[in-house]
Protein backbone atom coordinates (compact mmCIF):
# COMPACT_ATOMS: atom_id res chain seq x y z
CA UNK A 1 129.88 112.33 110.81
CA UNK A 2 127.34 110.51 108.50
CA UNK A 3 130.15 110.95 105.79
CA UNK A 4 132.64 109.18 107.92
CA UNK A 5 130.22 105.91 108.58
CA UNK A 6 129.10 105.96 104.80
CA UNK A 7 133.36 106.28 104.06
CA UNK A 8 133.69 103.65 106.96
CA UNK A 9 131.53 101.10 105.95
CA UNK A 10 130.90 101.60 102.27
CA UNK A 11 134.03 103.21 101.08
CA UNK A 12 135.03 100.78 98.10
CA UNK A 13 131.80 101.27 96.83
CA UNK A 14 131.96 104.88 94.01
CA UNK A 15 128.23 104.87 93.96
CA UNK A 16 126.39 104.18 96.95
CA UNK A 17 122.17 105.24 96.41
CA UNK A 18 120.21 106.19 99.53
CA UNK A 19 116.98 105.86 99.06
CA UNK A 20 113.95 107.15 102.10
CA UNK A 21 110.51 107.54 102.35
CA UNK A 22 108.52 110.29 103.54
CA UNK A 23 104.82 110.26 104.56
CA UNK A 24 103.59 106.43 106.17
CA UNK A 25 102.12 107.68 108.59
CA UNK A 26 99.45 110.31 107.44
CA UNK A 27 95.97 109.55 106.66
CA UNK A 28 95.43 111.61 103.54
CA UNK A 29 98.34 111.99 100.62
CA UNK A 30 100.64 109.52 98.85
CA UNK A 31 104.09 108.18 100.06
CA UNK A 32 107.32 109.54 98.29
CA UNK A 33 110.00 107.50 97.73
CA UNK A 34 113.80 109.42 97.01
CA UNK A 35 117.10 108.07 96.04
CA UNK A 36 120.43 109.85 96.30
CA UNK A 37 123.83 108.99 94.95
CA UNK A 38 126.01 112.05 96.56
CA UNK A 39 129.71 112.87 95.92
CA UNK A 40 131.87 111.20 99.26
CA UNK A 41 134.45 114.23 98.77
CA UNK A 42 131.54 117.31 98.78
CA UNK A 43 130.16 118.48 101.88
CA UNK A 44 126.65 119.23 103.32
CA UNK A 45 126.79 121.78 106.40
CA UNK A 46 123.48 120.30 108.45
CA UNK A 47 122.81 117.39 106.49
CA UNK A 48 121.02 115.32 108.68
CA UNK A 49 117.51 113.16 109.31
CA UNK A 50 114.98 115.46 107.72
CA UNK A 51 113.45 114.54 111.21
CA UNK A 52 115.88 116.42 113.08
CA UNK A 53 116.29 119.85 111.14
CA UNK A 54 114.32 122.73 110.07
CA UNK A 55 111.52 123.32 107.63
CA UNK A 56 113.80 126.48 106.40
CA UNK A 57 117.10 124.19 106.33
CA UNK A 58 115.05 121.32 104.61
CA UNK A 59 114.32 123.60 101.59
CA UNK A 60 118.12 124.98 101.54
CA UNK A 61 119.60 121.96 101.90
CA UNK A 62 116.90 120.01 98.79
CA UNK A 63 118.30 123.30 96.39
CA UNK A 64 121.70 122.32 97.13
CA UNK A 65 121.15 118.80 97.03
CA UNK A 66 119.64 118.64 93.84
CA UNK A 67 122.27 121.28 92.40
CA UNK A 68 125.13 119.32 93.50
CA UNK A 69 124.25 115.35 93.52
CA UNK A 70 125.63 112.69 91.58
CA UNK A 71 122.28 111.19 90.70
CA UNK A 72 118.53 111.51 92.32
CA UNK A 73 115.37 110.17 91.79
CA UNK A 74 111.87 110.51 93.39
CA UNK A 75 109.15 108.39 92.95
CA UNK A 76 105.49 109.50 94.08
CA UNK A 77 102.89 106.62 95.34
CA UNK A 78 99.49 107.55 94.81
CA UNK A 79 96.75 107.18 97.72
CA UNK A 80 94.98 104.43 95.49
CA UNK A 81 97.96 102.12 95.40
CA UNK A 82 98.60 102.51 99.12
CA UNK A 83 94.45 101.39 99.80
CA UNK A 84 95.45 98.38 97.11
CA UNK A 85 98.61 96.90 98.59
CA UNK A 86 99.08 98.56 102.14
CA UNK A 87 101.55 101.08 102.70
CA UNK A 88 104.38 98.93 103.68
CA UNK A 89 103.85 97.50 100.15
CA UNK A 90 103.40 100.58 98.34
CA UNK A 91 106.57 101.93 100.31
CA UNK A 92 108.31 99.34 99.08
CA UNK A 93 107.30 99.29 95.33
CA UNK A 94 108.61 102.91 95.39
CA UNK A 95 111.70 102.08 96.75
CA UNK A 96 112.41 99.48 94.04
CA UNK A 97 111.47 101.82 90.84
CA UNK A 98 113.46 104.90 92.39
CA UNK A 99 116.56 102.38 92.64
CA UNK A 100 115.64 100.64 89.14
CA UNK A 101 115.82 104.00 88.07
CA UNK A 102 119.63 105.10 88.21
CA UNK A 103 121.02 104.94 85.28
CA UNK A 104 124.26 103.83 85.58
CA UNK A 105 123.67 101.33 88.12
CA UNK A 106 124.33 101.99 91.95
CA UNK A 107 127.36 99.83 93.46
CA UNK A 108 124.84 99.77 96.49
CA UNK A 109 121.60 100.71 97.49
CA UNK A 110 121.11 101.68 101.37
CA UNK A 111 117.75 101.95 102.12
CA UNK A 112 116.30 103.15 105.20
CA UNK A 113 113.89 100.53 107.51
CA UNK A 114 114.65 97.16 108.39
CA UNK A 115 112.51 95.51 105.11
CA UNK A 116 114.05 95.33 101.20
CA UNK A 117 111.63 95.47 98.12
CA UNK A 118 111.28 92.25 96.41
CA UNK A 119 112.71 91.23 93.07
CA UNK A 120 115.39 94.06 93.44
CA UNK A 121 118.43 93.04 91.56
CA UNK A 122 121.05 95.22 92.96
CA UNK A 123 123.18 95.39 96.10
CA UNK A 124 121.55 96.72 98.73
CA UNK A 125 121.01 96.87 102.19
CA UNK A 126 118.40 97.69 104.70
CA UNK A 127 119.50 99.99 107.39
CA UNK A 128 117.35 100.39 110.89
CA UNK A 129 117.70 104.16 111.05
CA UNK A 130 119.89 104.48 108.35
CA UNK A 131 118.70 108.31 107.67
CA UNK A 132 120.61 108.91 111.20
CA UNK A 133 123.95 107.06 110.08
CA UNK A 134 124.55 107.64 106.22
CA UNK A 135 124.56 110.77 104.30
CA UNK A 136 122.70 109.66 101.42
CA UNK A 137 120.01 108.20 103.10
CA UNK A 138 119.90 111.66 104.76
CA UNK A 139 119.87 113.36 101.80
CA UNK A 140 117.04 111.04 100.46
CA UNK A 141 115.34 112.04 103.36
CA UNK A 142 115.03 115.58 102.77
CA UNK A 143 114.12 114.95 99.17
CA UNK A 144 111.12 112.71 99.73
CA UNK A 145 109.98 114.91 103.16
CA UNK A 146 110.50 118.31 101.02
CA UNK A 147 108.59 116.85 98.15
CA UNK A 148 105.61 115.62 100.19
CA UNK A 149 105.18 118.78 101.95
CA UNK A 150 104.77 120.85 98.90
CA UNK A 151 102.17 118.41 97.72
CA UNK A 152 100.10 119.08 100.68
CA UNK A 153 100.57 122.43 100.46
CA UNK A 154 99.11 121.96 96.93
CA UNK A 155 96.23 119.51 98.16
CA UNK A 156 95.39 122.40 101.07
CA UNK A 157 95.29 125.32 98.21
CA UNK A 158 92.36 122.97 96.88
CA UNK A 159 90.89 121.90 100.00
CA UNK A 160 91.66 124.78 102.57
CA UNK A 161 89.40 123.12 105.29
CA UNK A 162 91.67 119.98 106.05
CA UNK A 163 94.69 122.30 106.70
CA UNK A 164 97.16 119.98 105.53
CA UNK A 165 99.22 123.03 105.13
CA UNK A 166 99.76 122.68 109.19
CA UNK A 167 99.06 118.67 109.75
CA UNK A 168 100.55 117.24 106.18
CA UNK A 169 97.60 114.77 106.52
CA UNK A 170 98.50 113.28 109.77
CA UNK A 171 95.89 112.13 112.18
CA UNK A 172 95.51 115.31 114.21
CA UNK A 173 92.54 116.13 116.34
CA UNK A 174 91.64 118.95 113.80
CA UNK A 175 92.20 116.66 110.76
CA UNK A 176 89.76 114.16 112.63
CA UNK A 177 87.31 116.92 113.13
CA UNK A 178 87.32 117.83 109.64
CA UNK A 179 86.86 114.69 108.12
CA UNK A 180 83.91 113.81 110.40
CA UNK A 181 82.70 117.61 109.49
CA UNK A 182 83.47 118.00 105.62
CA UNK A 183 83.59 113.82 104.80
CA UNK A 184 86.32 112.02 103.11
CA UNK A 185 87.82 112.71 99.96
CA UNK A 186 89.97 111.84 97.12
CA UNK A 187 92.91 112.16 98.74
CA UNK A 188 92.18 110.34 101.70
CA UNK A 189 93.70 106.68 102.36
CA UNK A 190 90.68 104.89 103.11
CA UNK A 191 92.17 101.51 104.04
CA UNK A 192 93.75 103.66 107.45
CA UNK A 193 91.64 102.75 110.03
CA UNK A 194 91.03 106.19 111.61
CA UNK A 195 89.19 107.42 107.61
CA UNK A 196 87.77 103.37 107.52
CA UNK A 197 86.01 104.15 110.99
CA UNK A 198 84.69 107.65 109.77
CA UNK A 199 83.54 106.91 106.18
CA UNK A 200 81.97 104.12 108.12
CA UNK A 201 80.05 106.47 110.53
CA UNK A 202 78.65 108.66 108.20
């Protein structure tokens, strides 16, 4: 299905770049930013929204993914650049170097959210859900969630008592509890309100 509406809607196009973000939301850890140029005539069994499928599947389907893609690209966006610029910025300024990065040039760039990075000189398009619709957004998807995940799982190797093995650095009640317990570090995005409040209150 999210062959046919990338076929549909994009099919003159020989290189069409999806390009997601994974990680907005969490308090602690940088954004990643993926791009994907896949192959119209392969196939992905259970390519969908990283949202929507399983840790296991995300990792099979990032092997096969990688192994069989036209182009990719990931771009990682530190937690200091995010506290600089915001992370709808720093979101943004990933999405532009992943796309600046294909080499040759995308025919089109969909990118998932309803905002496009500024200054970006090719084609492109934002697309409200688009890691629902079109399989290369989809597939960007799973490349930026996948990556993420193993960075926390590096982060919580270092710092076992945030367990951002289980929350990936989102605001959970335990995260909370450790911050206000252990303090803030490197890691943490201190422009989010939640961290602002508690390095405040200590």
């Amino acid at each position: 299905m999210l062959f046919n509406n990338q076929l549909r809607d994009f099919g003159t196009y020989k290189r069409i770049a999806g390009i997601d973000e994974a990680g907005r939301g969490p308090l602690a850890g940088p954004v990643v930013v993926a791009g994907v140029i896949l192959d119209v005539k392969d196939d992905f069994p259970g390519l969908n929204d990283s949202k929507k499928i399983t840790p296991s599947l995300r990792e099979e389907l990032f092997e096969i993914i990688m192994a069989r893609c036209l182009d990719w690209k990931i771009e990682i966006v530190s937690e200091k650049i995010i506290d600089r610029i915001n992370i709808l910025q720093a979101s943004l300024l990933g999405m532009k170097l992943v796309a600046e990065k294909f080499k040759p040039e995308p025919d089109i760039c969909l990118i998932d959210g309803n905002f496009l990075p500024k200054n970006l000189e090719l084609p492109s398009r934002a697309i409200i859900r688009g890691d629902a619709k079109y399989a290369a957004i989809a597939a960007a998807s799973i490349l930026a969630k996948v990556t993420r995940d193993r960075i926390m799982l590096e982060m919580d190797r270092k710092y076992p008592q945030y367990n951002f093995a289980s929350n990936k650095g989102y605001p959970t009640q335990e995260h909370l509890a450790a911050i206000r317990k252990f303090g803030i570090i490197e890691h943490h995005r201190r422009s989010f309100n939640p961290v602002r409040q508690l390095e405040f209150d200590f």
